[in-house]
PDB file of N, CA and C in Angstrom:
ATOM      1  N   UNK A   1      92.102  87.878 251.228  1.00  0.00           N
ATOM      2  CA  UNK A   1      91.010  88.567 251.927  1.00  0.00           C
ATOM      3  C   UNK A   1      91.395  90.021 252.231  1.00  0.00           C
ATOM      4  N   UNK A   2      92.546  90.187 252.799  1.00  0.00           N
ATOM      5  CA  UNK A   2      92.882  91.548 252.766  1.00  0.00           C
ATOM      6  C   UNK A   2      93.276  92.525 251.421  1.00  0.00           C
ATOM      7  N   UNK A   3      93.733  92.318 250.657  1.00  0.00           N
ATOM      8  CA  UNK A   3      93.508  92.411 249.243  1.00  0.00           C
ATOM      9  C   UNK A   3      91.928  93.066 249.198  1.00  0.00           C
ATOM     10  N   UNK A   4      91.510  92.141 249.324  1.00  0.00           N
ATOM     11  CA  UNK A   4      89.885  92.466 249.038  1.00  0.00           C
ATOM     12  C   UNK A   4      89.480  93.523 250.005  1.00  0.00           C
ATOM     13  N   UNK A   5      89.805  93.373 251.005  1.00  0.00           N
ATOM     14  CA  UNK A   5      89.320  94.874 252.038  1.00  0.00           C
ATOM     15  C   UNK A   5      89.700  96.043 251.592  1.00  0.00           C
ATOM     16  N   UNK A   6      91.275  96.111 251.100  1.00  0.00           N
ATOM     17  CA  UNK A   6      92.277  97.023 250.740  1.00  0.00           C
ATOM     18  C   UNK A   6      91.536  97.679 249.131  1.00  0.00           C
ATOM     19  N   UNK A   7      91.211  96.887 248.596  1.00  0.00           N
ATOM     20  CA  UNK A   7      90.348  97.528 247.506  1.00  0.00           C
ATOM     21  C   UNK A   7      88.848  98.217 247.526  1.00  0.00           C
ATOM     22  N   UNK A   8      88.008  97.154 249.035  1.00  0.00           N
ATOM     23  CA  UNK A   8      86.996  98.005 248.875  1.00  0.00           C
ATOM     24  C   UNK A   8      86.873  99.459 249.967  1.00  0.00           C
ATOM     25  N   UNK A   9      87.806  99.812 250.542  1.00  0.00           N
ATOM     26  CA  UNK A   9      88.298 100.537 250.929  1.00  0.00           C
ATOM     27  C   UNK A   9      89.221 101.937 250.064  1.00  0.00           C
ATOM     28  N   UNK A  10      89.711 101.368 249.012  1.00  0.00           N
ATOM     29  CA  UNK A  10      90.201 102.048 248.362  1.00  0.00           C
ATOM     30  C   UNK A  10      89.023 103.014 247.067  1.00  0.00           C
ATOM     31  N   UNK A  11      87.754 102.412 246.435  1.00  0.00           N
ATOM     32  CA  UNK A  11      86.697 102.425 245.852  1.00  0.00           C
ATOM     33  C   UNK A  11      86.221 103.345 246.813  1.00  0.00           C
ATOM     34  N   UNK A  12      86.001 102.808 248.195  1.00  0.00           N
ATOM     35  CA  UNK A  12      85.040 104.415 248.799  1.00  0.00           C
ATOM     36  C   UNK A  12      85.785 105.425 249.114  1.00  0.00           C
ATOM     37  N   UNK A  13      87.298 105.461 248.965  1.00  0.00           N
ATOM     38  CA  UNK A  13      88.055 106.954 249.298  1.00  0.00           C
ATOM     39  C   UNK A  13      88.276 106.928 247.735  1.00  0.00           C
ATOM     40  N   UNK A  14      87.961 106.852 246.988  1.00  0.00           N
ATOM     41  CA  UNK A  14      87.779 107.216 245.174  1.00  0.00           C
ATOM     42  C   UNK A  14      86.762 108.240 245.007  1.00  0.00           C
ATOM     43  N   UNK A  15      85.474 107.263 245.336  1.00  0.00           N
ATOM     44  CA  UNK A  15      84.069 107.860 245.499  1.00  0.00           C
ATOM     45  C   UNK A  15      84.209 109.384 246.028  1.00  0.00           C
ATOM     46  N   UNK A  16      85.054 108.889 247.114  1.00  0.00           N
ATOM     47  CA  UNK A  16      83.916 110.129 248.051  1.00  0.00           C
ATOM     48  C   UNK A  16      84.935 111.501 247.314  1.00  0.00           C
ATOM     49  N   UNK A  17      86.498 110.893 246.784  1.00  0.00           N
ATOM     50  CA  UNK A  17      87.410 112.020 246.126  1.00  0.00           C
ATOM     51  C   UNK A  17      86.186 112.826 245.158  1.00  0.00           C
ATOM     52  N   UNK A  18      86.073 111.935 244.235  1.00  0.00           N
ATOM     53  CA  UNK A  18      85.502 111.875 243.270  1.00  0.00           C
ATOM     54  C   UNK A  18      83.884 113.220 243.317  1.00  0.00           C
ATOM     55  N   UNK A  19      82.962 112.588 244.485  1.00  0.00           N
ATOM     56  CA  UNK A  19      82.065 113.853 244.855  1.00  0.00           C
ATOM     57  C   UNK A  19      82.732 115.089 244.986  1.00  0.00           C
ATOM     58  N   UNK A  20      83.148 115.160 245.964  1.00  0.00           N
ATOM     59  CA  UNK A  20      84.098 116.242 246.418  1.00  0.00           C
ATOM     60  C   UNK A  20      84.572 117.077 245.202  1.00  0.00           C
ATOM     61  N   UNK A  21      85.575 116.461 244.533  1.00  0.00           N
ATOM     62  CA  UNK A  21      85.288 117.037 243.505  1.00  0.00           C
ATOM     63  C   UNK A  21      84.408 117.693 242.091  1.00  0.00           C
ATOM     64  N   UNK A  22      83.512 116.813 242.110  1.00  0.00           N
ATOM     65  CA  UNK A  22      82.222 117.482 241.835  1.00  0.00           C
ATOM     66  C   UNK A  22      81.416 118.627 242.385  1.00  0.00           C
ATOM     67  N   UNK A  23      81.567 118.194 243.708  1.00  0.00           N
ATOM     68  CA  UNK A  23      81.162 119.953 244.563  1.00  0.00           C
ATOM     69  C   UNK A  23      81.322 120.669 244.413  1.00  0.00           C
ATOM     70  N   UNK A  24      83.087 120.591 244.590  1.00  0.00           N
ATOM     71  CA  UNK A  24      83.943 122.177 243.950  1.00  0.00           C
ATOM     72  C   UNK A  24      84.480 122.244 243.031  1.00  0.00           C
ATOM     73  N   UNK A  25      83.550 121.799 242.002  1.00  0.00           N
ATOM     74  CA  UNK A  25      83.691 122.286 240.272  1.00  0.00           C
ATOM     75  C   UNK A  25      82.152 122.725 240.295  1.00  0.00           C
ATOM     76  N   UNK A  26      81.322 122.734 241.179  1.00  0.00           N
ATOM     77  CA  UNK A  26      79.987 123.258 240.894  1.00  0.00           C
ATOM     78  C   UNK A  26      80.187 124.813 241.797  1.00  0.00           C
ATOM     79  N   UNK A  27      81.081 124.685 243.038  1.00  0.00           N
ATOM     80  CA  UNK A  27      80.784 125.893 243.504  1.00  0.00           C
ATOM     81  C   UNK A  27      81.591 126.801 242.466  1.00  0.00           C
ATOM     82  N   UNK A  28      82.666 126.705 242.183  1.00  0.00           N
ATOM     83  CA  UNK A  28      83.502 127.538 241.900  1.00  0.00           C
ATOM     84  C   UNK A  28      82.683 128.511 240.327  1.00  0.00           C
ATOM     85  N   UNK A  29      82.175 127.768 239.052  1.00  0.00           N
ATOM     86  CA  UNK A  29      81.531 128.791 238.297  1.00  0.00           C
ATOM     87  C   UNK A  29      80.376 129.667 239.492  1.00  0.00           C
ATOM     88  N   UNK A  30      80.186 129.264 240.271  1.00  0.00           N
ATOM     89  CA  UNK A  30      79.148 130.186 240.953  1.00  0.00           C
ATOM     90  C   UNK A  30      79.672 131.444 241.195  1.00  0.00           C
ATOM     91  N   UNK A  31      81.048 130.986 242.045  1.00  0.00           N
ATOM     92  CA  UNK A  31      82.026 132.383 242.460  1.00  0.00           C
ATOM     93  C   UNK A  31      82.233 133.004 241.842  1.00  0.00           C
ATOM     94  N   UNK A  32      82.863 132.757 240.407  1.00  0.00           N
ATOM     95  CA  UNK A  32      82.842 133.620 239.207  1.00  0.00           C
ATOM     96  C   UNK A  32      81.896 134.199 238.710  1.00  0.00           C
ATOM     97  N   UNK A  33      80.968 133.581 238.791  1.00  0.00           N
ATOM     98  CA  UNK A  33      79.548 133.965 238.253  1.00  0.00           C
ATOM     99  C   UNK A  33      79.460 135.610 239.455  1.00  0.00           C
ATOM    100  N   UNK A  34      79.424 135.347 240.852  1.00  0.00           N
ATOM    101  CA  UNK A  34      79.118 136.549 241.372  1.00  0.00           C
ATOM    102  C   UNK A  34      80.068 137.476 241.162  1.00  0.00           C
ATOM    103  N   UNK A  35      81.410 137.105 241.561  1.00  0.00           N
ATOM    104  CA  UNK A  35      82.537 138.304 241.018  1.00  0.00           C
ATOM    105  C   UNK A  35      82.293 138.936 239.709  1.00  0.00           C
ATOM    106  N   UNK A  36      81.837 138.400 238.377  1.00  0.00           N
ATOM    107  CA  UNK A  36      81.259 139.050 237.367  1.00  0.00           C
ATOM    108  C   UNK A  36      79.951 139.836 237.471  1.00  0.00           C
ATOM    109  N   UNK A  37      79.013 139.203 238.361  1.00  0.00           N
ATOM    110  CA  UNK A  37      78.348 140.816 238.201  1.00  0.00           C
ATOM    111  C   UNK A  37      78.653 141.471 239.051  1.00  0.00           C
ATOM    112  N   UNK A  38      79.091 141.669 240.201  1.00  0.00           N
ATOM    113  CA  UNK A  38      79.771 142.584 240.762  1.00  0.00           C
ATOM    114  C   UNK A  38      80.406 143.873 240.018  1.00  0.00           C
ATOM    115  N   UNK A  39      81.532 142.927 239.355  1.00  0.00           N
ATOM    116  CA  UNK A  39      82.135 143.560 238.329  1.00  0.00           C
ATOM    117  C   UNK A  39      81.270 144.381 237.829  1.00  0.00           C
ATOM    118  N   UNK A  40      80.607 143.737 237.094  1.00  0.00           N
ATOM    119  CA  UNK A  40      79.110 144.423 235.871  1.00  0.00           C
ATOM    120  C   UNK A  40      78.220 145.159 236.361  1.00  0.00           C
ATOM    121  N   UNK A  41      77.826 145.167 237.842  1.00  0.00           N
ATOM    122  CA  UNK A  41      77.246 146.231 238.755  1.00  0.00           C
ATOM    123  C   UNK A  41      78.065 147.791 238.969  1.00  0.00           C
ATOM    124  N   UNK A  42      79.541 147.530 239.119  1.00  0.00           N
ATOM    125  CA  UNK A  42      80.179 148.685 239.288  1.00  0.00           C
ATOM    126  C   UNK A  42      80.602 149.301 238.424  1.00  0.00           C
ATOM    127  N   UNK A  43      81.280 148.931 236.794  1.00  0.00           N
ATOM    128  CA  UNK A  43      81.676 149.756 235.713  1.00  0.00           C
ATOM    129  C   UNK A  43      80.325 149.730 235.011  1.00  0.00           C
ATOM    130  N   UNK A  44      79.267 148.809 234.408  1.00  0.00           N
ATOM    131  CA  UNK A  44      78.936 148.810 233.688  1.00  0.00           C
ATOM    132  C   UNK A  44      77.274 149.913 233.986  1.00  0.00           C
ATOM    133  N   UNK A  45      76.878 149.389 235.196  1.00  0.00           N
ATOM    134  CA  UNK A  45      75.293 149.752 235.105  1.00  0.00           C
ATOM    135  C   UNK A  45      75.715 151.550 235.812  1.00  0.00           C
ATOM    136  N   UNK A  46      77.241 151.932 236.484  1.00  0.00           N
ATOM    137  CA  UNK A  46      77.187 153.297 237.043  1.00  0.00           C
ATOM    138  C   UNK A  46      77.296 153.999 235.315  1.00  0.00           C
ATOM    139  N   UNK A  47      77.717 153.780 234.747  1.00  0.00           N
ATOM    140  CA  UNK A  47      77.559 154.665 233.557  1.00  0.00           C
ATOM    141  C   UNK A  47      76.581 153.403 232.335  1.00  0.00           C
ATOM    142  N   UNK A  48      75.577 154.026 232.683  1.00  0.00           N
ATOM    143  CA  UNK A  48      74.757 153.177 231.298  1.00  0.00           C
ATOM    144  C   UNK A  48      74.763 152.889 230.082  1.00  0.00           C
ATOM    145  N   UNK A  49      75.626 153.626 229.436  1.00  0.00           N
ATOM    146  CA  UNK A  49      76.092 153.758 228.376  1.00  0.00           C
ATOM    147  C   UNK A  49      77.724 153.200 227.940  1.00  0.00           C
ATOM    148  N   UNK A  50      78.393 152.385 228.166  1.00  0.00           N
ATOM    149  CA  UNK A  50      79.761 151.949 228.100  1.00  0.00           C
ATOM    150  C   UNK A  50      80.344 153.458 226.963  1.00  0.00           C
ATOM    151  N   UNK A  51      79.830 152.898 225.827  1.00  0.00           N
ATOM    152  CA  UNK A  51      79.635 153.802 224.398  1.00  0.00           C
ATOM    153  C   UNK A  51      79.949 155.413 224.687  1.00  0.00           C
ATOM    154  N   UNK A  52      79.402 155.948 225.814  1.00  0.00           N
ATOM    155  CA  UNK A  52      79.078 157.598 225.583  1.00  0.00           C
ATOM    156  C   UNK A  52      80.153 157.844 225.935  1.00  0.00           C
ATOM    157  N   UNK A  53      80.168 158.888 224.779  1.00  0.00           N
ATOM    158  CA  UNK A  53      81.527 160.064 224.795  1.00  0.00           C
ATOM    159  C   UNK A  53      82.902 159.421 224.591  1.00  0.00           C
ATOM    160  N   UNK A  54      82.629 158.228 223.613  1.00  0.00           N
ATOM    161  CA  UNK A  54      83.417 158.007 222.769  1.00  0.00           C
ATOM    162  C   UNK A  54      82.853 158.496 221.251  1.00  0.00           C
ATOM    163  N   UNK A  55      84.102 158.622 220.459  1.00  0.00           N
ATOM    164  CA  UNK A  55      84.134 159.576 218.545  1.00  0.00           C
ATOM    165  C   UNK A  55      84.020 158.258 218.181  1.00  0.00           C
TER     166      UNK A  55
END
């Protein structure tokens, strides 16, 4: 019987690992996602042209 508790106990701290980790594999491309345009806000759109005044 304890056996049996010990496992279904063990299944919901799996689970809930398991979400959790799903969460923060969803937030994290987000973060990147904003640090890139950031990025892409400050070199790319202050000079519109990447290209100009390069031969």
């Amino acid at each position: 019987m304890a056996i049996k508790f010990g496992l279904v106990i063990f299944m919901l701290l799996a689970g809930m690992a398991f979400w959790i980790l799903i969460f923060l594999a969803s937030l994290i491309p987000g973060w990147i996602g904003l640090n890139l345009k950031e990025y892409l806000e400050e070199n790319v759109l202050k000079n519109k042209n990447p290209f100009e005044g390069r031969d």
